[in-house]
N, C-alpha and C. Protein backbone atom coordinates (compact mmCIF):
# COMPACT_ATOMS: atom_id res chain seq x y z
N UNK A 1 77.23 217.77 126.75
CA UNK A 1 76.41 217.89 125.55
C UNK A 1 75.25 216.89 125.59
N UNK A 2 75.31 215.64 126.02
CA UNK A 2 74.62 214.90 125.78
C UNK A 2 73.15 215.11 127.13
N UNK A 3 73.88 215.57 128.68
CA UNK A 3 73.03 215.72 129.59
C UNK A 3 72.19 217.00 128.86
N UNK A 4 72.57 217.99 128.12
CA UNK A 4 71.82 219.14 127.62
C UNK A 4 70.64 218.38 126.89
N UNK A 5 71.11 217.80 125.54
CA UNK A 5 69.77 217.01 124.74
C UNK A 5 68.79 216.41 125.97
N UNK A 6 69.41 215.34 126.18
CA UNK A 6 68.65 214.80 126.95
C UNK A 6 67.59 215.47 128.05
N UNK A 7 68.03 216.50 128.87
CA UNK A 7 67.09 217.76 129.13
C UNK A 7 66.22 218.21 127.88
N UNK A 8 66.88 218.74 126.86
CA UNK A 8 65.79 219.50 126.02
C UNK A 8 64.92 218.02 125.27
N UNK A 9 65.19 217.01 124.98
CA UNK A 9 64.02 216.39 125.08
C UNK A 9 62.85 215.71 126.48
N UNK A 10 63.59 216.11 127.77
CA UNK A 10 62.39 215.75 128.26
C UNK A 10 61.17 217.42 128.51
N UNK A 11 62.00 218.26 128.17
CA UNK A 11 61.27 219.30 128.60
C UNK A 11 60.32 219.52 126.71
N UNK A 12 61.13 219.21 126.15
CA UNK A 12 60.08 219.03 125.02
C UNK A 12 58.50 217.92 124.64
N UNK A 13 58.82 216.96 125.70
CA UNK A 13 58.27 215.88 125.93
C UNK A 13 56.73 216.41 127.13
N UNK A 14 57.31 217.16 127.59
CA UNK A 14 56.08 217.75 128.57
C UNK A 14 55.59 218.68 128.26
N UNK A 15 56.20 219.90 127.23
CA UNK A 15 55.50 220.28 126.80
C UNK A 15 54.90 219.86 125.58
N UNK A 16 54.61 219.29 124.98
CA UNK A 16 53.92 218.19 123.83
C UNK A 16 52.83 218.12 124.98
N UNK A 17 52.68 217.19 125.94
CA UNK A 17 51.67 217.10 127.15
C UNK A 17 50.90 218.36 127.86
N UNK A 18 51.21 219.06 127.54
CA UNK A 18 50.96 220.30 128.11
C UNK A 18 50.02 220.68 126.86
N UNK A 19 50.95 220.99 125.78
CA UNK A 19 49.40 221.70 124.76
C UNK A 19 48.70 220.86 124.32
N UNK A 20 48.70 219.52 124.45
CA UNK A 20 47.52 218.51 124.36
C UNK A 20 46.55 218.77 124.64
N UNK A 21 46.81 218.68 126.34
CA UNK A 21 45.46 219.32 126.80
C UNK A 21 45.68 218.09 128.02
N UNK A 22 46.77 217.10 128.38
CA UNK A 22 46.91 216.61 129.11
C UNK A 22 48.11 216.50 129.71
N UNK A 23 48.47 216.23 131.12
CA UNK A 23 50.10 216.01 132.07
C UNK A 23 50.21 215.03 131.99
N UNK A 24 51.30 214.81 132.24
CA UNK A 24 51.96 213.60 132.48
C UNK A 24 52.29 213.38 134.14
N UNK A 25 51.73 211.95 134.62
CA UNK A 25 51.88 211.46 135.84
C UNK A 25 52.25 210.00 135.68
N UNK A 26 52.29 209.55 137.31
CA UNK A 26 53.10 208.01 137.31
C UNK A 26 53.94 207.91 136.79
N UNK A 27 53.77 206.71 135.97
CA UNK A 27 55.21 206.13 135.46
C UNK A 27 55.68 207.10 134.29
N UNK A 28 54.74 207.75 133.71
CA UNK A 28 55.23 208.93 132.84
C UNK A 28 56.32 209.61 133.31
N UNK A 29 55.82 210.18 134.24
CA UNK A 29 56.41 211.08 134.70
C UNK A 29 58.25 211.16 134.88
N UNK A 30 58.39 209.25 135.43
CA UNK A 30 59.59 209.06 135.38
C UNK A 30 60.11 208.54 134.47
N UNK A 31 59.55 208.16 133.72
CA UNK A 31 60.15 208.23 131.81
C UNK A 31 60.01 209.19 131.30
N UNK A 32 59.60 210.45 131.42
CA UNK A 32 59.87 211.20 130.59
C UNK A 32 61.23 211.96 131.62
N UNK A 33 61.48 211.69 132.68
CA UNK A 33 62.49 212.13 133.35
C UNK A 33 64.14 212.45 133.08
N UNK A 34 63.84 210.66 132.81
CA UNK A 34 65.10 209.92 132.02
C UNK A 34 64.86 209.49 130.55
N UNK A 35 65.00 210.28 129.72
CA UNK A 35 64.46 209.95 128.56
C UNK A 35 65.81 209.02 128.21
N UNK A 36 67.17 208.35 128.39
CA UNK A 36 67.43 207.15 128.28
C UNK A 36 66.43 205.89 128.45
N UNK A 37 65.81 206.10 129.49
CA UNK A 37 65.18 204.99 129.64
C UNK A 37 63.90 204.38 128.91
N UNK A 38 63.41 203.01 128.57
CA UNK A 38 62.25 202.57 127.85
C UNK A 38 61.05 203.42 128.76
N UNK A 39 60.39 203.95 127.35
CA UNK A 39 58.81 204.54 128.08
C UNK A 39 58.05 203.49 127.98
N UNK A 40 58.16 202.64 129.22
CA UNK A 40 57.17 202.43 129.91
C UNK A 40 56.92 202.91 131.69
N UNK A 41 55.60 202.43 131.67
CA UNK A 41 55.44 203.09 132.66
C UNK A 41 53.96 202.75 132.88
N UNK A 42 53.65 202.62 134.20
CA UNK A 42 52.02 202.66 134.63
C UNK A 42 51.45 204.11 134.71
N UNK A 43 50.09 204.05 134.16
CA UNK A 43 49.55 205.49 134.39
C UNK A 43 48.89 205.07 135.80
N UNK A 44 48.64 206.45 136.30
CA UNK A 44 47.52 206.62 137.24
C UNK A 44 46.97 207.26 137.80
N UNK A 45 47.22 208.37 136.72
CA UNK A 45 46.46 209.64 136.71
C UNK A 45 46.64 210.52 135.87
N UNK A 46 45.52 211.11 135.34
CA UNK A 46 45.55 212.31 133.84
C UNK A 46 44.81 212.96 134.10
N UNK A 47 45.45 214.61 133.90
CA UNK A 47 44.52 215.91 133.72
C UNK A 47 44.39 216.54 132.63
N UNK A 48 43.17 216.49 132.26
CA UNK A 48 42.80 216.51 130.91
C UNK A 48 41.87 218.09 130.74
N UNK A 49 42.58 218.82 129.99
CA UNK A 49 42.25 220.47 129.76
C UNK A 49 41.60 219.91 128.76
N UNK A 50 39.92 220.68 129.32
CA UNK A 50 38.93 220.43 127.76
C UNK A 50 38.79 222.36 127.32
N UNK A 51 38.86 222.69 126.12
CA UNK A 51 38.90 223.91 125.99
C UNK A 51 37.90 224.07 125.17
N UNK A 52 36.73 225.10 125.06
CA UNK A 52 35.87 225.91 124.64
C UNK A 52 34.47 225.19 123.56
N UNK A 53 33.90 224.59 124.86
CA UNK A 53 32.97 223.26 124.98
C UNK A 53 31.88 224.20 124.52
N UNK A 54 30.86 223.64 123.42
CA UNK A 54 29.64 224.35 123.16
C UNK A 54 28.69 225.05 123.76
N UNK A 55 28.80 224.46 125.24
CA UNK A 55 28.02 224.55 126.19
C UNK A 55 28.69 224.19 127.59
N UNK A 56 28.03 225.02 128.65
CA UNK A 56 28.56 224.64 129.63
C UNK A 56 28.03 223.34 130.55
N UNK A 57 28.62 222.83 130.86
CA UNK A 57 28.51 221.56 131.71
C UNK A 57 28.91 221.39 133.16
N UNK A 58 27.99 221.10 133.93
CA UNK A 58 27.82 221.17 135.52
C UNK A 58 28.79 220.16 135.72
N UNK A 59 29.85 220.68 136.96
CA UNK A 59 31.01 219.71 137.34
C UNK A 59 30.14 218.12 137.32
N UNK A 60 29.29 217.81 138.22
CA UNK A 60 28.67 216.48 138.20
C UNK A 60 28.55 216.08 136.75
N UNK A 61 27.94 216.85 135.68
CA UNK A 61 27.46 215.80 134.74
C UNK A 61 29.11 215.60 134.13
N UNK A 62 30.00 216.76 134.13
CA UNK A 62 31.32 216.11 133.50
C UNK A 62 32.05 215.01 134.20
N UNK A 63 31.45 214.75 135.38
CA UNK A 63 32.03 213.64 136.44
C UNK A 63 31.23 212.23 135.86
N UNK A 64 30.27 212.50 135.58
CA UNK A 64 29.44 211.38 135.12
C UNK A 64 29.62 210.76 133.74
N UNK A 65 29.76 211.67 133.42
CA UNK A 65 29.75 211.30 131.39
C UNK A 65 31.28 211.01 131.35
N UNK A 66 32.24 211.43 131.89
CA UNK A 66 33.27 210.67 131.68
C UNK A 66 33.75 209.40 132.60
N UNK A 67 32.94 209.54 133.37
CA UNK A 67 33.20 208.61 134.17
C UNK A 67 32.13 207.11 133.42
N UNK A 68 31.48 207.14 133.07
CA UNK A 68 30.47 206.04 132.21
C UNK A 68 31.52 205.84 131.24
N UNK A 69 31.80 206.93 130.10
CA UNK A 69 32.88 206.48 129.65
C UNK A 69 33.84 205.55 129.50
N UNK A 70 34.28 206.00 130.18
CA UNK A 70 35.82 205.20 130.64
C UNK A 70 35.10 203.79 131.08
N UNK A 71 34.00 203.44 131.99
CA UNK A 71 33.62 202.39 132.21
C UNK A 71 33.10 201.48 131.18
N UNK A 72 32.15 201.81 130.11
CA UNK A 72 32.06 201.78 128.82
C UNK A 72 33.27 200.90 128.04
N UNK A 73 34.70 201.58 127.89
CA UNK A 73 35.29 201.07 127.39
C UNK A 73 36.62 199.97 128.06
N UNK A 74 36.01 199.48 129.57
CA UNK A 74 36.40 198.56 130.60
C UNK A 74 37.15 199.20 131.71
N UNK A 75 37.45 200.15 131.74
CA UNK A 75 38.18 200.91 133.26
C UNK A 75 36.89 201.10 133.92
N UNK A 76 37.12 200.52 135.34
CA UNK A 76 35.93 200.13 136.07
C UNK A 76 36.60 200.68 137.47
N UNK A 77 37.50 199.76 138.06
CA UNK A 77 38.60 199.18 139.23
C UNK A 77 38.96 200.49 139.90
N UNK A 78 38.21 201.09 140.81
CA UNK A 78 38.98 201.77 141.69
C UNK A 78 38.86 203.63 140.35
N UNK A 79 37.88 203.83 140.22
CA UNK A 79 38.17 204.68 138.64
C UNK A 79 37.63 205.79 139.37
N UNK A 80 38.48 207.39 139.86
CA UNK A 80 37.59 208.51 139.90
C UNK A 80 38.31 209.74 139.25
N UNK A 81 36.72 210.22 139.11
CA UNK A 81 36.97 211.74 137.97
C UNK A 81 36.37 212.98 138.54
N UNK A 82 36.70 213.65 139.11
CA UNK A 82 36.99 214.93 139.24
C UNK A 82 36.74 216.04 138.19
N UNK A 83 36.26 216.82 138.32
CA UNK A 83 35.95 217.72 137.27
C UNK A 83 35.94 219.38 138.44
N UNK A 84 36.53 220.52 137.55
CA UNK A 84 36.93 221.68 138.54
C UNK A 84 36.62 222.52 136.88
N UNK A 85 36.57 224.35 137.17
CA UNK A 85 36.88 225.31 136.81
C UNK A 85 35.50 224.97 135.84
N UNK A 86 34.25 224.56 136.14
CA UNK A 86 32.69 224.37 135.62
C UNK A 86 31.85 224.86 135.94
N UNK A 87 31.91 225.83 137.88
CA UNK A 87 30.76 226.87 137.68
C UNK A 87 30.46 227.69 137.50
N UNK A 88 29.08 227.58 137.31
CA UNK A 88 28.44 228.17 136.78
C UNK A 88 28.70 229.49 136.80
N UNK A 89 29.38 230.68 137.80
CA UNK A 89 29.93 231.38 138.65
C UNK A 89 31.09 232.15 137.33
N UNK A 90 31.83 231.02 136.66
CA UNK A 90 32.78 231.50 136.12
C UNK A 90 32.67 231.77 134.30
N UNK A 91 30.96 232.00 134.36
CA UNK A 91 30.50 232.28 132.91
C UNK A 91 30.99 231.40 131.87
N UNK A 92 31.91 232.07 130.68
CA UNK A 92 31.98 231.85 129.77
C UNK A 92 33.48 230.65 129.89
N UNK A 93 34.37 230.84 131.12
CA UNK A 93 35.22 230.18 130.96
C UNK A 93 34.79 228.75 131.86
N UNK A 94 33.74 228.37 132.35
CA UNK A 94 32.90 227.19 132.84
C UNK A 94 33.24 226.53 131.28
N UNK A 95 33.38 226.93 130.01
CA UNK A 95 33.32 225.96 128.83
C UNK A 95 34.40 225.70 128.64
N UNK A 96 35.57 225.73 129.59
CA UNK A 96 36.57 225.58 129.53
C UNK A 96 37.74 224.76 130.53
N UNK A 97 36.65 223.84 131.63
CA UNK A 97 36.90 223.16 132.52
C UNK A 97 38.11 221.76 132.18
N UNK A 98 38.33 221.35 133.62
CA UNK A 98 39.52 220.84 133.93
C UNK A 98 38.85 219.20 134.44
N UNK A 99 39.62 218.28 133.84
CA UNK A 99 38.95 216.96 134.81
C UNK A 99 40.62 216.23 135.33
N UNK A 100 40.50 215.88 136.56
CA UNK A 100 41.12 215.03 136.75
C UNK A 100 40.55 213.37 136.95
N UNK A 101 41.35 212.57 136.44
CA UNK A 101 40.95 211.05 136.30
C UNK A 101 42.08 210.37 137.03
N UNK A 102 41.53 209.83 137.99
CA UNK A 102 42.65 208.66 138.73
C UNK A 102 42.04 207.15 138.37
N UNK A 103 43.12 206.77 138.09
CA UNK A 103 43.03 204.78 138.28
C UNK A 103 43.13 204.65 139.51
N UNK A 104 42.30 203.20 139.94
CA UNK A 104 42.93 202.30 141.21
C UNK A 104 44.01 201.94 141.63
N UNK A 105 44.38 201.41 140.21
CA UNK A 105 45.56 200.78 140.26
C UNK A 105 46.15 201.09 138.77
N UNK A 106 47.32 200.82 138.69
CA UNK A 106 47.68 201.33 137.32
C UNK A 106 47.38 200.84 136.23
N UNK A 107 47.23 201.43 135.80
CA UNK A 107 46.62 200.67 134.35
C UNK A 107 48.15 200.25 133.13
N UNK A 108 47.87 199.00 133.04
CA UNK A 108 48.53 198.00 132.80
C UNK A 108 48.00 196.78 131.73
N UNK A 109 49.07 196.28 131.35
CA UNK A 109 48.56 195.49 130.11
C UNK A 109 47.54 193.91 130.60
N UNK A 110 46.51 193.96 129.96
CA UNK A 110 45.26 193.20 130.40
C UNK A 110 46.22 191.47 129.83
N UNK A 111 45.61 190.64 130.65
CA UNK A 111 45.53 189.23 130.02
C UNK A 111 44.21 189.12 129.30
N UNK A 112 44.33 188.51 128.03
CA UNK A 112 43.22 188.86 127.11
C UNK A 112 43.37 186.83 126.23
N UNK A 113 42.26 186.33 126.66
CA UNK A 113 42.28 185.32 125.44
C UNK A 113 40.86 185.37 124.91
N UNK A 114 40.79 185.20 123.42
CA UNK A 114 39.87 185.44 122.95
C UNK A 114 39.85 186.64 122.24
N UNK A 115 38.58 187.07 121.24
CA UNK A 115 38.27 188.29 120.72
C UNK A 115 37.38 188.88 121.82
N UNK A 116 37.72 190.27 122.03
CA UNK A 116 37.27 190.82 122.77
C UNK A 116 35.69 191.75 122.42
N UNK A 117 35.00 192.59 123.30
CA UNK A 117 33.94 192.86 122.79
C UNK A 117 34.01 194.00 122.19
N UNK A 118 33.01 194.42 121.61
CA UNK A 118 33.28 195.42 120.39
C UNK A 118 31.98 196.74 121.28
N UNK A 119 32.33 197.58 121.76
CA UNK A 119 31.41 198.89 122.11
C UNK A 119 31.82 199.95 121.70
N UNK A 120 30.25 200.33 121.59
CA UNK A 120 29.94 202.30 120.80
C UNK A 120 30.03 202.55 121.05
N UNK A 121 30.37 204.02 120.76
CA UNK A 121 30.22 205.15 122.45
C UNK A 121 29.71 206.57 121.46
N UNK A 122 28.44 206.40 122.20
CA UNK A 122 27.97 208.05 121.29
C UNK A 122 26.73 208.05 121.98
N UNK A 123 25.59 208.84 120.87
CA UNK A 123 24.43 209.90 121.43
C UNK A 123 23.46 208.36 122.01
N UNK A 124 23.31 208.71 123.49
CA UNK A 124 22.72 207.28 123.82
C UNK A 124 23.56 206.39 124.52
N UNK A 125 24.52 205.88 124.25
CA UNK A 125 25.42 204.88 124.70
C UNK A 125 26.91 205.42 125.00
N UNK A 126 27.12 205.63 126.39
CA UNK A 126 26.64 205.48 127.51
C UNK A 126 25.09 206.46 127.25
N UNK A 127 23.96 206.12 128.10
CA UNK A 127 22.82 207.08 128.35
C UNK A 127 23.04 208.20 128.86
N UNK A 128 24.10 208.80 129.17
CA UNK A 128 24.04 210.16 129.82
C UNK A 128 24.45 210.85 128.41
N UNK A 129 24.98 210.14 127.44
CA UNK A 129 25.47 210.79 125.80
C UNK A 129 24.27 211.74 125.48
N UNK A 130 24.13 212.99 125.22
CA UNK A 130 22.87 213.34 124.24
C UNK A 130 23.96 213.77 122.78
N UNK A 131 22.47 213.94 121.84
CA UNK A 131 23.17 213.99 120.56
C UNK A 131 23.45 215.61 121.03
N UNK A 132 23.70 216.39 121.38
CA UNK A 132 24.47 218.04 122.03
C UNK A 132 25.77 217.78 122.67
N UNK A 133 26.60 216.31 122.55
CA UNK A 133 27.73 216.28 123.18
C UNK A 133 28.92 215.64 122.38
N UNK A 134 28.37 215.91 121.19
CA UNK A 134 29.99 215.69 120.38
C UNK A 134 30.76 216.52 120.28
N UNK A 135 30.91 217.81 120.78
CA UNK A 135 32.22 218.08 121.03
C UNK A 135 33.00 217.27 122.30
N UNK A 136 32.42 217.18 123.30
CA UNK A 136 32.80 216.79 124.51
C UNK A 136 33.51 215.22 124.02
N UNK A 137 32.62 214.43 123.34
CA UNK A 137 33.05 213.12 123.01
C UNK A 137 34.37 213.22 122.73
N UNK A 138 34.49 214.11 121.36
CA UNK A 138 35.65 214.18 120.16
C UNK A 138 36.81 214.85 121.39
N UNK A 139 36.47 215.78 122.02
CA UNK A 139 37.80 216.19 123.39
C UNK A 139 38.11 215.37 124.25
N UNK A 140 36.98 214.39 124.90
CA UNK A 140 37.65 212.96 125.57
C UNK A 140 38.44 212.32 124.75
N UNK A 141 37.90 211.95 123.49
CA UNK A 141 38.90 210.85 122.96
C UNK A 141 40.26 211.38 122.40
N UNK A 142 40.50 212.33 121.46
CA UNK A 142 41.74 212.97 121.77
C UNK A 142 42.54 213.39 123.03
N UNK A 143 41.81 213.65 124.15
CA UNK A 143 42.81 214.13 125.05
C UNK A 143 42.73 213.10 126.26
N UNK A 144 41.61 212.22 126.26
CA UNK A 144 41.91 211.13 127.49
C UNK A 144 42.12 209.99 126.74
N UNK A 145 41.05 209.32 125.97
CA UNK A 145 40.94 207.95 125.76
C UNK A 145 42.36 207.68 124.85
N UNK A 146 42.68 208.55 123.80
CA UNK A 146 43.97 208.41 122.39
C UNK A 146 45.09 208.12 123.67
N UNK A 147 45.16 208.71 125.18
CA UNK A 147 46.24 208.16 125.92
C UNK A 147 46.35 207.09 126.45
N UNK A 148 45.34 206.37 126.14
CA UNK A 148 44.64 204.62 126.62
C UNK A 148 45.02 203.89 125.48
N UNK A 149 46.04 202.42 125.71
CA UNK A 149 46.07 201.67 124.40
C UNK A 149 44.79 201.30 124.19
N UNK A 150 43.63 201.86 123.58
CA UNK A 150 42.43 201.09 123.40
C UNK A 150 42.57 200.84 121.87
N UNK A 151 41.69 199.82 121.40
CA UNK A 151 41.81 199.30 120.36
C UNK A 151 40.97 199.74 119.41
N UNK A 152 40.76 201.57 119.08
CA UNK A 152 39.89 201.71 118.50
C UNK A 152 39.60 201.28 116.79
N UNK A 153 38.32 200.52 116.67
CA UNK A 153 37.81 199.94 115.12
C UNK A 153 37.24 201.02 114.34
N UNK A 154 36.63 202.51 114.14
CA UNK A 154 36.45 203.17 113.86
C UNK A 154 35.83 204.41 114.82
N UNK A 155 35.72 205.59 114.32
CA UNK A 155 35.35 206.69 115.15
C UNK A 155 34.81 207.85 113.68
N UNK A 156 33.61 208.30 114.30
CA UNK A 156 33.50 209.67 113.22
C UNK A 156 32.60 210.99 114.61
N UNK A 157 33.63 211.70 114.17
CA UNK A 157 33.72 212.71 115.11
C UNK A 157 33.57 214.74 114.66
N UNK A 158 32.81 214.47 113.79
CA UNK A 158 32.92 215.72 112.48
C UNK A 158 31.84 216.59 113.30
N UNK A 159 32.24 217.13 114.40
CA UNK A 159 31.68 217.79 115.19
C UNK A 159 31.04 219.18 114.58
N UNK A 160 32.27 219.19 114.07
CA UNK A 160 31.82 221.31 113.47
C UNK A 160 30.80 221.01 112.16
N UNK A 161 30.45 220.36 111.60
CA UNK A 161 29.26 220.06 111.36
C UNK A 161 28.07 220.67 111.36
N UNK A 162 27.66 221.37 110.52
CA UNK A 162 25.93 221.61 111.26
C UNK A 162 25.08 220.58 111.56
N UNK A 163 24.44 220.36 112.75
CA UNK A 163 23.62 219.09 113.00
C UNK A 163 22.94 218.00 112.15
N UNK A 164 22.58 218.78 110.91
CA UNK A 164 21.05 218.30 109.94
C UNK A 164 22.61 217.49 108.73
N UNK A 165 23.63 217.87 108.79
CA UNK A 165 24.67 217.34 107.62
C UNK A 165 25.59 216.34 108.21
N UNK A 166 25.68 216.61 109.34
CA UNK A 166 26.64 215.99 110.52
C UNK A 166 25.93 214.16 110.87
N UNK A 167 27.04 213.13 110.19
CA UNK A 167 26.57 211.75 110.40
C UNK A 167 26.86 211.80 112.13
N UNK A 168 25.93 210.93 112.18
CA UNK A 168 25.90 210.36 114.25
C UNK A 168 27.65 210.13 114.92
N UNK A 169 27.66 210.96 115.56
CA UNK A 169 29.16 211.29 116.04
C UNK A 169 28.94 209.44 116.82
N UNK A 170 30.77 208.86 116.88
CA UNK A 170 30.56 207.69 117.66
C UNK A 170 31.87 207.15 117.43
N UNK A 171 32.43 206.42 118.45
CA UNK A 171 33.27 205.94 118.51
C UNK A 171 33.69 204.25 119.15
N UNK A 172 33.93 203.39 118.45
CA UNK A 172 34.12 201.93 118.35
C UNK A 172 34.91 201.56 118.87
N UNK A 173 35.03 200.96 120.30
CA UNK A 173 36.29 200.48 120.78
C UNK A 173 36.31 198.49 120.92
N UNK A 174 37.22 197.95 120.44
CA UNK A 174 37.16 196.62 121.24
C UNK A 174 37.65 196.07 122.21
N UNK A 175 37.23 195.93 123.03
CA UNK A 175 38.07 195.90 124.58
C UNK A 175 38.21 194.67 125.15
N UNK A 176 39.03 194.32 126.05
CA UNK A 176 38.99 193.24 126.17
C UNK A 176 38.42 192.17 126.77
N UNK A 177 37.91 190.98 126.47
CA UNK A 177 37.10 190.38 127.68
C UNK A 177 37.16 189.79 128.98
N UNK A 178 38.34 189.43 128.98
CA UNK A 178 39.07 189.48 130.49
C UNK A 178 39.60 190.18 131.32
N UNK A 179 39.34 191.31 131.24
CA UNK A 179 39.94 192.05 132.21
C UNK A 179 39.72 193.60 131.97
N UNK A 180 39.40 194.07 133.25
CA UNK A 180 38.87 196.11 132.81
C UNK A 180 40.07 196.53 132.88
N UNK A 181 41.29 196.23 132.62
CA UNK A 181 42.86 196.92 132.72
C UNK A 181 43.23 197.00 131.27
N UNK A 182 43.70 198.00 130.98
CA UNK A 182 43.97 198.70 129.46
C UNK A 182 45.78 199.11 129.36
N UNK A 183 46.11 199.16 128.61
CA UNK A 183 47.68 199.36 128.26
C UNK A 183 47.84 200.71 128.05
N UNK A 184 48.79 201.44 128.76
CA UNK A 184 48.92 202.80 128.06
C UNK A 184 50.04 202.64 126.94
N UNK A 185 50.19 204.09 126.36
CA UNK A 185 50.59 203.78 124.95
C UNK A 185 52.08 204.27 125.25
N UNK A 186 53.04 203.81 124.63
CA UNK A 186 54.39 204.27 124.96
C UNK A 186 54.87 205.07 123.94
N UNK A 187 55.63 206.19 123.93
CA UNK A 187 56.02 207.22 122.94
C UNK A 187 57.24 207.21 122.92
C-alpha cells in the first residue's frame, strides 16, 4: 500500500511538471523518484514548453533573450539555451517552441553577505526586451525563472492587455552580490 502512494505521488509530481510547461531533471529527477526523500536537489537542466507566443520568434533571438535573461538575474557560469520547434518552416506552431536551458554547474545555494542588487527585467532591460515581448517575459517567468529561488520584489505582467491600457510589463528581482549561483526551490 504504501509503495503504491508513494508511486502515485511521484507520477503525480511529474505530471504537475509536465503541464507547467517544464521537466524535471538532475537532482529533481531523483527526488521526485523517491518521494520519501527531502526535495532537494541540484538543478541542471530545464525544458521549458512556451505555448502560443504572439508572434513568432527565430530560434536565435529565443536563444538570446533568454539567455540575457537569466544572465540579468546572475546565472552567468557555464549557462546554455537551446531553443527548437521555431522555424519558420513550421508556421503557426513556430509560436509554440521548446527551449532547453543547461547550467554549468548546478545551481545551488549562493554565499551571500550583504543586500544584494535589485534588477528590472522588461521592455529595454535586458536590450534585446522590445515592448512586443510580454508575453514571452510573463512565460519565462512562470515556467523558467518561478523554478529559480530568485527573490522576486515585484512583477506586473498583465499581458492580455491592450497595449495603450496595459502598465510597462517588468519584473524585479534581487539577486545576490556574491555570487551568479541561485537556489532552486524545493516542493
Amino acid at each position: 500500500m504504501v509503495k503504491r502512494e508513494a508511486r502515485s505521488r511521484c507520477v503525480v509530481a511529474g505530471s504537475v511538471a509536465v503541464f507547467l510547461g517544464a521537466s524535471l531533471s538532475g537532482g529533481e529527477q531523483a527526488a521526485a523518484a523517491s518521494p520519501g526523500a527531502p526535495q532537494v536537489g541540484a538543478l541542471t537542466s530545464i525544458r521549458v514548453q512556451l505555448e502560443n507566443l504572439p508572434k513568432r520568434y527565430s530560434c536565435a533571438d529565443l536563444t538570446t533573450i533568454t539567455t540575457q535573461v537569466l544572465e540579468a538575474v546572475g546565472i552567468k557560469s557555464g549557462l546554455r539555451v537551446g531553443a527548437r520547434r521555431c522555424e519558420r518552416a513550421l508556421g503557426s506552431n513556430a509560436k509554440s517552441p521548446v527551449l532547453n536551458v543547461t547550467f554549468g554547474k548546478a545551481v545551488t545555494q549562493p554565499i551571500v553577505t550583504g543586500a544584494g542588487i535589485r534588477v528590472k527585467i522588461g521592455a529595454g532591460a535586458p536590450p534585446v526586451l522590445k515592448e512586443s515581448d510580454c508575453e514571452l517575459l510573463r512565460q519565462l517567468y512562470f515556467r523558467l525563472l518561478s523554478r529559480l529561488d530568485l527573490d522576486v520584489r515585484e512583477y506586473s505582467l498583465a499581458c492580455m492587455l491592450p497595449p495603450h491600457a496595459r502598465p510597462s510589463f517588468h519584473i524585479t528581482v534581487e539577486k545576490p552580490k556574491t555570487s551568479d549561483v541561485l537556489t532552486t526551490q524545493s516542493k
